[in-house]
PDB file of N, CA and C in Angstrom:
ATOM      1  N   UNK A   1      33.769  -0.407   8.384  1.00  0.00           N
ATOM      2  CA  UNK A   1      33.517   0.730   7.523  1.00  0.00           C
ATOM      3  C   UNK A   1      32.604   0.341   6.355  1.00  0.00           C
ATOM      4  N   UNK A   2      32.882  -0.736   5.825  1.00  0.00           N
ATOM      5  CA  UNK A   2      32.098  -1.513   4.699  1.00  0.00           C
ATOM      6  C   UNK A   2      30.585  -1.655   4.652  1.00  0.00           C
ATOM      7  N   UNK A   3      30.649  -1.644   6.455  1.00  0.00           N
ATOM      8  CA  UNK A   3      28.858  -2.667   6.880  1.00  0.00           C
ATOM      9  C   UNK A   3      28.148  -1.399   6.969  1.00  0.00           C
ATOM     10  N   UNK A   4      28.925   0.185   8.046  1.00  0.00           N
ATOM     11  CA  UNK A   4      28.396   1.123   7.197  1.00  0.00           C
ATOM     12  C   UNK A   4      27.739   1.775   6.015  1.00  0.00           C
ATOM     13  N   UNK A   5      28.730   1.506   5.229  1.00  0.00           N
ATOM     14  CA  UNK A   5      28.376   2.298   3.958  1.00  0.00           C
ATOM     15  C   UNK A   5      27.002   1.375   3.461  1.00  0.00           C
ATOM     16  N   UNK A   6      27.383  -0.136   4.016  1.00  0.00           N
ATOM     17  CA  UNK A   6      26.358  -0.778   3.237  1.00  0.00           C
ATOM     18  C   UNK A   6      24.913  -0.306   3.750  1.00  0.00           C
ATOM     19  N   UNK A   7      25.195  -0.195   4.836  1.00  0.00           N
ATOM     20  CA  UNK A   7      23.737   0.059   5.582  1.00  0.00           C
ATOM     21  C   UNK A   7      23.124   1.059   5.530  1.00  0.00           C
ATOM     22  N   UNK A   8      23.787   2.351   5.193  1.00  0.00           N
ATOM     23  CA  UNK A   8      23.392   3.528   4.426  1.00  0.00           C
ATOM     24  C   UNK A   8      22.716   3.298   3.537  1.00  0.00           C
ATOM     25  N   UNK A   9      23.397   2.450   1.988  1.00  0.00           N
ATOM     26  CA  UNK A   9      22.519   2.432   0.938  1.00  0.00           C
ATOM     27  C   UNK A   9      21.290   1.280   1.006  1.00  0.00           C
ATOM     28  N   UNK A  10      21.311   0.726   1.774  1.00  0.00           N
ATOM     29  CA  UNK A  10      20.030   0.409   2.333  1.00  0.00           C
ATOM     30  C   UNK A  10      18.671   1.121   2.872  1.00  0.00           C
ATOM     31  N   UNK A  11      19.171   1.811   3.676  1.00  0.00           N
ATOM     32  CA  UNK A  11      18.258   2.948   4.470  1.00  0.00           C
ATOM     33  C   UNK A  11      17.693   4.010   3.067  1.00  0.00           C
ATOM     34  N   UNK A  12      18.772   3.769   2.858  1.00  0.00           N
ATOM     35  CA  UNK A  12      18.461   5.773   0.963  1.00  0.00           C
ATOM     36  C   UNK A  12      17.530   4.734   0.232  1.00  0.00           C
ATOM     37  N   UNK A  13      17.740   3.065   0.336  1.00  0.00           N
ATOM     38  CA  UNK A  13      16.812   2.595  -0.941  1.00  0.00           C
ATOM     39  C   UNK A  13      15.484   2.585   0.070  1.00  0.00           C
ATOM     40  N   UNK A  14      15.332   2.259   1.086  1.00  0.00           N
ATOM     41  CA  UNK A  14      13.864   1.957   1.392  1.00  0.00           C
ATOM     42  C   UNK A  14      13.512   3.173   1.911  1.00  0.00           C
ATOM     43  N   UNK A  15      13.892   4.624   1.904  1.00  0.00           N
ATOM     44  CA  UNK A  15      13.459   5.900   2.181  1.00  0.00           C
ATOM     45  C   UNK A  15      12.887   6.183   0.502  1.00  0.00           C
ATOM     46  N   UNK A  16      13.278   5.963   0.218  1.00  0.00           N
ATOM     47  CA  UNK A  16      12.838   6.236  -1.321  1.00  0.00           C
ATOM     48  C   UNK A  16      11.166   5.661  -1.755  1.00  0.00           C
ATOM     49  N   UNK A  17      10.089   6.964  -2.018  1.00  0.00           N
ATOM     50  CA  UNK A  17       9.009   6.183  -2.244  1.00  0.00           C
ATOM     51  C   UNK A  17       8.340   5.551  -3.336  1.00  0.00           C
ATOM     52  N   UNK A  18       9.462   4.999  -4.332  1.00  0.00           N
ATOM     53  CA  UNK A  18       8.666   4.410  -5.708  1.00  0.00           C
ATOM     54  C   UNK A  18       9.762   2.855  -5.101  1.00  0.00           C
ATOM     55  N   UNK A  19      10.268   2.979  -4.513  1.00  0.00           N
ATOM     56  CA  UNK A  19      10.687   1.446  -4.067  1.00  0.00           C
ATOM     57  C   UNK A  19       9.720   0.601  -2.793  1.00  0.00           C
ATOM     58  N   UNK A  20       9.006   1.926  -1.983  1.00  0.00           N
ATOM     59  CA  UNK A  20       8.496   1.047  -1.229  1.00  0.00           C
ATOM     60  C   UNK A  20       6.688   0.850  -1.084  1.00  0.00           C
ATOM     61  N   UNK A  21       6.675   1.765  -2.994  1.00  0.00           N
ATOM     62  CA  UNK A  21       5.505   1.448  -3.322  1.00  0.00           C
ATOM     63  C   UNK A  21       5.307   0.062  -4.361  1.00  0.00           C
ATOM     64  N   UNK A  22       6.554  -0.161  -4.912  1.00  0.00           N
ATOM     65  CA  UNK A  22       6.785  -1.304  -5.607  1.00  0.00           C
ATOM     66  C   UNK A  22       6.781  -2.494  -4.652  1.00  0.00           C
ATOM     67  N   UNK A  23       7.438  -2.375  -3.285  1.00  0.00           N
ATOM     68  CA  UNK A  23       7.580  -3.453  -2.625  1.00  0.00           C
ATOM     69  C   UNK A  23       6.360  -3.275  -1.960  1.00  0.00           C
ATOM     70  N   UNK A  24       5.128  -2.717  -1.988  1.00  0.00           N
ATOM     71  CA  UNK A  24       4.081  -3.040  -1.509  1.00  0.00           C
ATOM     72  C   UNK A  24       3.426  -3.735  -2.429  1.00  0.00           C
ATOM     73  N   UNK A  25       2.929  -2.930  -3.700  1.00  0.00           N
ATOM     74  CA  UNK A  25       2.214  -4.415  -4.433  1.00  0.00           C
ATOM     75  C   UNK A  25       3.068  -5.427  -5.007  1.00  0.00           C
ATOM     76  N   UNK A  26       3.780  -5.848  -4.513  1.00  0.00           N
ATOM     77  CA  UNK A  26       4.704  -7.824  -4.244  1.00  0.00           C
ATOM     78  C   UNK A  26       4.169  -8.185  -3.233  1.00  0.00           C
ATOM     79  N   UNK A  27       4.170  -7.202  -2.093  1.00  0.00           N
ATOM     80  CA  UNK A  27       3.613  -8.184  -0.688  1.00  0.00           C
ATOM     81  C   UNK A  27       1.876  -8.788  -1.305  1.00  0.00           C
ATOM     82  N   UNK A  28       1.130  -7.225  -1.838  1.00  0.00           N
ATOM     83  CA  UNK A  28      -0.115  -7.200  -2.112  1.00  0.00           C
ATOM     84  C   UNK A  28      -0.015  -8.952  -2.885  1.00  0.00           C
ATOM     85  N   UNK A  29       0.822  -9.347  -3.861  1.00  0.00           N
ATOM     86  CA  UNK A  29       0.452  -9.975  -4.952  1.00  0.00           C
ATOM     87  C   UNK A  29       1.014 -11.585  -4.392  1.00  0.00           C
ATOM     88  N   UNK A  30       1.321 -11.200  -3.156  1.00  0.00           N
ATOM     89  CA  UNK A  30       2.643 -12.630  -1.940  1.00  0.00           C
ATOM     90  C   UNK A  30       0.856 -12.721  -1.246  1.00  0.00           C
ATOM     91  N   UNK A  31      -0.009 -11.842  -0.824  1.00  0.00           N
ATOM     92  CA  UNK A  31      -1.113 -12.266  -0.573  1.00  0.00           C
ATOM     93  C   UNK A  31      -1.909 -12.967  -1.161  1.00  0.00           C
ATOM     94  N   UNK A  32      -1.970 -13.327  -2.711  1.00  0.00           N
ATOM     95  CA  UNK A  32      -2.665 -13.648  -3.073  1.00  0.00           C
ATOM     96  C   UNK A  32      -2.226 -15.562  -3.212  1.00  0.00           C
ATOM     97  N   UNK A  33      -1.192 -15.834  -2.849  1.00  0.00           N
ATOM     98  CA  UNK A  33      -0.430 -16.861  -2.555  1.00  0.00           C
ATOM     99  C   UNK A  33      -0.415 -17.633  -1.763  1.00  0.00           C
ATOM    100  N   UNK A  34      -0.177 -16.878  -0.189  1.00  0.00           N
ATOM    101  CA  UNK A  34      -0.186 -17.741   0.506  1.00  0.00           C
ATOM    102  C   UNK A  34      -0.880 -17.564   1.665  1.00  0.00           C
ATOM    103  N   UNK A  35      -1.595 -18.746   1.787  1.00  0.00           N
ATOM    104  CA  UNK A  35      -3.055 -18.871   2.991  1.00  0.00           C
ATOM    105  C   UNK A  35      -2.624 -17.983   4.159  1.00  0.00           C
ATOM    106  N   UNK A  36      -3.899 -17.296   4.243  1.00  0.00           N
ATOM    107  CA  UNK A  36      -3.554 -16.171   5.113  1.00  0.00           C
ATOM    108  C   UNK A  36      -4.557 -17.274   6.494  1.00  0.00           C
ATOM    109  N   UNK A  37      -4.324 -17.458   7.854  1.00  0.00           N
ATOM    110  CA  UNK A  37      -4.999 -17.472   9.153  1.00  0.00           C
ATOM    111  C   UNK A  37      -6.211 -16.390   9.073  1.00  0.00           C
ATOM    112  N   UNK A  38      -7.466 -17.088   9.857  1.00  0.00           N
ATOM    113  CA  UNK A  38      -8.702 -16.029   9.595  1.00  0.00           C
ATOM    114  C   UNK A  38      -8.706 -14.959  10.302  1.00  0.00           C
ATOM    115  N   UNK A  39      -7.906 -14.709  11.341  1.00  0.00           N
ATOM    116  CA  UNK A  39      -7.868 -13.686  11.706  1.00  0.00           C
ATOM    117  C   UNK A  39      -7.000 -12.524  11.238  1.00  0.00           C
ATOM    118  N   UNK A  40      -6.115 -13.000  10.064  1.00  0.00           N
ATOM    119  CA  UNK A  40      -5.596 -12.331   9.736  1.00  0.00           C
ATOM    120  C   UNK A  40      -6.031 -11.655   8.386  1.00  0.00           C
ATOM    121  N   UNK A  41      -6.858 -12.675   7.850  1.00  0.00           N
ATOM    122  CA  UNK A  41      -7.503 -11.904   6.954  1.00  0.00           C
ATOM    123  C   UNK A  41      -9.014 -11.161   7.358  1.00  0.00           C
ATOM    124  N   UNK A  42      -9.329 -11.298   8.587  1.00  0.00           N
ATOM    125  CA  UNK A  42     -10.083 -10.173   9.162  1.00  0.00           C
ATOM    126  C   UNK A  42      -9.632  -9.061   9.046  1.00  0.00           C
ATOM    127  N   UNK A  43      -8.137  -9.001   9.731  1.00  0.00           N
ATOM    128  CA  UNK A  43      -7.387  -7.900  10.318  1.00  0.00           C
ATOM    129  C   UNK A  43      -7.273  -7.020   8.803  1.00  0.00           C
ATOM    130  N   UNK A  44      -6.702  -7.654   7.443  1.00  0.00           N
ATOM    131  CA  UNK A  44      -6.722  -7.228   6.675  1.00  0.00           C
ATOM    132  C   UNK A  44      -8.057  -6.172   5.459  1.00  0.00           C
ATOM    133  N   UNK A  45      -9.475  -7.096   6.048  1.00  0.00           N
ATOM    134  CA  UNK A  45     -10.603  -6.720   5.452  1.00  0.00           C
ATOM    135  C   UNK A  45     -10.765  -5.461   6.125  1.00  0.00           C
ATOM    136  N   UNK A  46     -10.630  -5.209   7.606  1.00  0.00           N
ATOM    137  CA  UNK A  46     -10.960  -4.107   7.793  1.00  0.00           C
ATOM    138  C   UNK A  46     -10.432  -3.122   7.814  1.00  0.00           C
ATOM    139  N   UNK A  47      -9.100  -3.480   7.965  1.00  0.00           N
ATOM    140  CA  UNK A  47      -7.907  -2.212   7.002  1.00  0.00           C
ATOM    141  C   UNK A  47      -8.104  -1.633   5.724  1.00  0.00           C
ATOM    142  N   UNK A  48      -8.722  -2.600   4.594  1.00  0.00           N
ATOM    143  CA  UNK A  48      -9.307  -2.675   3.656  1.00  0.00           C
ATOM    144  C   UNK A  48     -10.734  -1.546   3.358  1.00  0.00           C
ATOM    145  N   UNK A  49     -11.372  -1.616   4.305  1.00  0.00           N
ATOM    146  CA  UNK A  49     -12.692  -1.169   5.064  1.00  0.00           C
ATOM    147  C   UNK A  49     -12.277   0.525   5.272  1.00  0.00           C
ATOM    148  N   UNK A  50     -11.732   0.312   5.793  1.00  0.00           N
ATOM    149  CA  UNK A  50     -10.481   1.695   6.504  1.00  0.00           C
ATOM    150  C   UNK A  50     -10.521   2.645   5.555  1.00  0.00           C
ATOM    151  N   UNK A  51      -9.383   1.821   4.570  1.00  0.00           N
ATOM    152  CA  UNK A  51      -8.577   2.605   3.576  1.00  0.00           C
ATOM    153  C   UNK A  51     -10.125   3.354   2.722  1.00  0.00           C
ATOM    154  N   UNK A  52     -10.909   2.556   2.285  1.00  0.00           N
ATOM    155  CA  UNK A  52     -11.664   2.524   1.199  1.00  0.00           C
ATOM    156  C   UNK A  52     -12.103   4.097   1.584  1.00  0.00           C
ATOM    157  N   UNK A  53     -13.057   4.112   3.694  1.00  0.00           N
ATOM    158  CA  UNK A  53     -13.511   5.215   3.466  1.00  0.00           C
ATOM    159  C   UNK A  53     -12.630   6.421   3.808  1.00  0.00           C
ATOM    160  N   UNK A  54     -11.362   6.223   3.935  1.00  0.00           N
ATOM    161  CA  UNK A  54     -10.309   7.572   4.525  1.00  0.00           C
ATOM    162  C   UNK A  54     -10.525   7.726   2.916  1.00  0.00           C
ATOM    163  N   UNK A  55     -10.411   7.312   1.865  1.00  0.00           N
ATOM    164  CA  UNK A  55      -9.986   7.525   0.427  1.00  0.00           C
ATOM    165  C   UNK A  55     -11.329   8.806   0.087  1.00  0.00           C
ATOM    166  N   UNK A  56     -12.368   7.879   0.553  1.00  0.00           N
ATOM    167  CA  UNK A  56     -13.629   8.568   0.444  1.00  0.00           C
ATOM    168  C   UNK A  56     -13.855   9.934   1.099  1.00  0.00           C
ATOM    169  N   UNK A  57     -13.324   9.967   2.211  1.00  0.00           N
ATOM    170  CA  UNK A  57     -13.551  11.137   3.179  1.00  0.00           C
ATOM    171  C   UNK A  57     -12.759  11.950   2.161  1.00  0.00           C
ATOM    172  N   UNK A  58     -11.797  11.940   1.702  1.00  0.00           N
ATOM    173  CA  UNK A  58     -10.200  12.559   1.520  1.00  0.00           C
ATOM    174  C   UNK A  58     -11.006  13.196   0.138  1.00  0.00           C
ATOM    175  N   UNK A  59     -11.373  12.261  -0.867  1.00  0.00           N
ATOM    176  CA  UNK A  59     -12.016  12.707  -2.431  1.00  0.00           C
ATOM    177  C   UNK A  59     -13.419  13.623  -2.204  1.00  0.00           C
ATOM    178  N   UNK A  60     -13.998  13.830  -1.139  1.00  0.00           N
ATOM    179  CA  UNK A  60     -15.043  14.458  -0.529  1.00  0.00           C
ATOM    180  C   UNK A  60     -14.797  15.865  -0.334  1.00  0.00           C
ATOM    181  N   UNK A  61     -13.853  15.969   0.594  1.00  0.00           N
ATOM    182  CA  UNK A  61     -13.055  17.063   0.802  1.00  0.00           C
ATOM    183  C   UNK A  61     -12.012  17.933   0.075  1.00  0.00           C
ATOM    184  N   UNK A  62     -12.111  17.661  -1.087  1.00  0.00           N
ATOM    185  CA  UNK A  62     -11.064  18.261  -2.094  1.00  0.00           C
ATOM    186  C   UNK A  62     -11.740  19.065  -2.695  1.00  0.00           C
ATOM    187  N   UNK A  63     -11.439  20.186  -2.759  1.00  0.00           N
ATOM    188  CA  UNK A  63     -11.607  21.828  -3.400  1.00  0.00           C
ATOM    189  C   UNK A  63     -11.620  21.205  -5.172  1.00  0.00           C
ATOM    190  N   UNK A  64     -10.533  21.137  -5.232  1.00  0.00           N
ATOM    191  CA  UNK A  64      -9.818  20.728  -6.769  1.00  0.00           C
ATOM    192  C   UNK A  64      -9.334  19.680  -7.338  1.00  0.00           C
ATOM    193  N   UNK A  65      -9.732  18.837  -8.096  1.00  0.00           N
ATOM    194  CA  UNK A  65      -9.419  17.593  -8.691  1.00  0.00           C
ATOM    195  C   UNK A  65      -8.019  17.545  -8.899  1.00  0.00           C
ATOM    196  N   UNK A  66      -7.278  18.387  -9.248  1.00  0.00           N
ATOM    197  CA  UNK A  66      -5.877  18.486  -9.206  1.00  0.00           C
ATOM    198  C   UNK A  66      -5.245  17.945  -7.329  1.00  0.00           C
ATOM    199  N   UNK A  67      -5.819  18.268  -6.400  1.00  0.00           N
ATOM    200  CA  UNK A  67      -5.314  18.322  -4.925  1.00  0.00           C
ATOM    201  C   UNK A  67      -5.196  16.659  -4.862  1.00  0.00           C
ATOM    202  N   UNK A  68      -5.961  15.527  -5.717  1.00  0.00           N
ATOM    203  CA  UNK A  68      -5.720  14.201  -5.503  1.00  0.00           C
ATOM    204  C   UNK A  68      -5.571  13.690  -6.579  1.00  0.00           C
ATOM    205  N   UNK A  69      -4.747  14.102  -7.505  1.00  0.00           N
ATOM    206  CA  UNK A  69      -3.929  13.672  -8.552  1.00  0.00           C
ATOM    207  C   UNK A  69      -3.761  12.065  -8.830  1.00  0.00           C
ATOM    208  N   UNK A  70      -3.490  11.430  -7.799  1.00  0.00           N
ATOM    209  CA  UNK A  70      -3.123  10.351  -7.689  1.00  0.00           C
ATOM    210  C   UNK A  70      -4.123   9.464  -6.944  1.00  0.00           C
ATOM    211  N   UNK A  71      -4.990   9.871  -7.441  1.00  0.00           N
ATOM    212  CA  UNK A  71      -6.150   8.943  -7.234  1.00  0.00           C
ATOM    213  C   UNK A  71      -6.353   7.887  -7.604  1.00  0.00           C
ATOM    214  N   UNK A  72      -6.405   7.704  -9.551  1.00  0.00           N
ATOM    215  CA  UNK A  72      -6.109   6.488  -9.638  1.00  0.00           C
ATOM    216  C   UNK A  72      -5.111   5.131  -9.678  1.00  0.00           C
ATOM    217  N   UNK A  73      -3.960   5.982  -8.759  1.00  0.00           N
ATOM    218  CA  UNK A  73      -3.195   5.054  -8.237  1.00  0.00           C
ATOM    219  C   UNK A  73      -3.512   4.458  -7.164  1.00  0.00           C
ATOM    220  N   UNK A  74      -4.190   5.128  -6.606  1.00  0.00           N
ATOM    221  CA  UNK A  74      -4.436   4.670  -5.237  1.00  0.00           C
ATOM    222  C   UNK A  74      -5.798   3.718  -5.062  1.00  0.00           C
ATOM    223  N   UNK A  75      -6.496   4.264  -6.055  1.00  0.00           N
ATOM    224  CA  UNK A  75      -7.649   3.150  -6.566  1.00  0.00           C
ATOM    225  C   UNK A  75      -7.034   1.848  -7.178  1.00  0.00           C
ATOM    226  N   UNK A  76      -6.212   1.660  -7.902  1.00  0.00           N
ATOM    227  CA  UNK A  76      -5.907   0.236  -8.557  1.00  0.00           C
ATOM    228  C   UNK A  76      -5.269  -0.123  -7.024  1.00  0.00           C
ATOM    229  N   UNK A  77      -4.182   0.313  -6.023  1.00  0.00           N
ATOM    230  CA  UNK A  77      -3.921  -0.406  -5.655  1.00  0.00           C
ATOM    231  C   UNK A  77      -4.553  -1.005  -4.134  1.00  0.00           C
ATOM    232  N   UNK A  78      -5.905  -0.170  -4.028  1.00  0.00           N
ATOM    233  CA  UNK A  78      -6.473  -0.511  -3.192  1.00  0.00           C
ATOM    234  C   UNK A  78      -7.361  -1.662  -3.451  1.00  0.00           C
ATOM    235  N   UNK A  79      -7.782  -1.521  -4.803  1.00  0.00           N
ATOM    236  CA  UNK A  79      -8.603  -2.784  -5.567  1.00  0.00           C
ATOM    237  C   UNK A  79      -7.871  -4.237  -5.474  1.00  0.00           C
ATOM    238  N   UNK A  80      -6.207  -3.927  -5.778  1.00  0.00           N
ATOM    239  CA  UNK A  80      -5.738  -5.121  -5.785  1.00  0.00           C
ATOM    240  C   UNK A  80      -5.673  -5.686  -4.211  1.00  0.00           C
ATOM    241  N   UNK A  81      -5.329  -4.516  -3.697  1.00  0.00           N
ATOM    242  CA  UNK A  81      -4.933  -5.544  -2.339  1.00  0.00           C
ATOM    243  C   UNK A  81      -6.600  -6.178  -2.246  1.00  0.00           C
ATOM    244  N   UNK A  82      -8.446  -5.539  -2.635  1.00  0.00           N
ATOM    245  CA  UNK A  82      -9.131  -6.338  -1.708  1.00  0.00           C
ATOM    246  C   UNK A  82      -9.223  -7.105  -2.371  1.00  0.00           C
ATOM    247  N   UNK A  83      -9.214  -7.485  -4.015  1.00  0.00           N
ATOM    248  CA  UNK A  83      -8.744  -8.739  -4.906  1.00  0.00           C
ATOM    249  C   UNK A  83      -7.722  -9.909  -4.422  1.00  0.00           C
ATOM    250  N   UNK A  84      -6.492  -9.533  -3.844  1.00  0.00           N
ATOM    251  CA  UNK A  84      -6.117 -10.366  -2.943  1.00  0.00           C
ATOM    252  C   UNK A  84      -6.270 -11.174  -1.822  1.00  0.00           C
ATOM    253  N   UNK A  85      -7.474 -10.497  -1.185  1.00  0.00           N
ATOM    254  CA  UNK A  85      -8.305 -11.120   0.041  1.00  0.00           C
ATOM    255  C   UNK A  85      -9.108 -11.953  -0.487  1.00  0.00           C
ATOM    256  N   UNK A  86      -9.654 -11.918  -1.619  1.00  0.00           N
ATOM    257  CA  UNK A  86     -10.659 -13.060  -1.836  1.00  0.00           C
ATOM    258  C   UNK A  86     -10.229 -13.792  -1.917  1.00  0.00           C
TER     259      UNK A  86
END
């Protein structure tokens, strides 16, 4: 009954999205740490690559500056992760 309940409040914490935006820039900042394999920091540049122009397409397509509010969140933390690749 215990391992239940526990595993519930597990699931409610990582459904929650200011916890698993926090636990993204740690991984972002665990990148900057430890030697990444080159293919993996390929894999990462062009995810990187990705993100930059979906961001672009997305700020293109907006009627109203209000519709991407959170832009410059999404700018710092796209900066950090490609700051981390170098």
């Amino acid at each position: 009954m215990f391992e239940i309940i526990t595993q519930n409040k597990w699931v409610n914490l990582i459904v929650r999205s200011d916890v698993m935006a926090a636990l993204g820039l740690v991984t972002i900042l665990m990148l900057m740490i430890i030697p990444l394999p080159p293919i993996l920091l390929d894999m990462f540049l062009s995810l990187n690559i990705t993100t930059a122009l979906l961001i672009l397409v997305m700020s293109l397509y907006m009627s109203r500056s209000v519709e991407f509010a959170i832009f410059p969140a999404v700018l710092l933390a796209t900066t950090l992760f490609r700051l981390s690749l170098n």
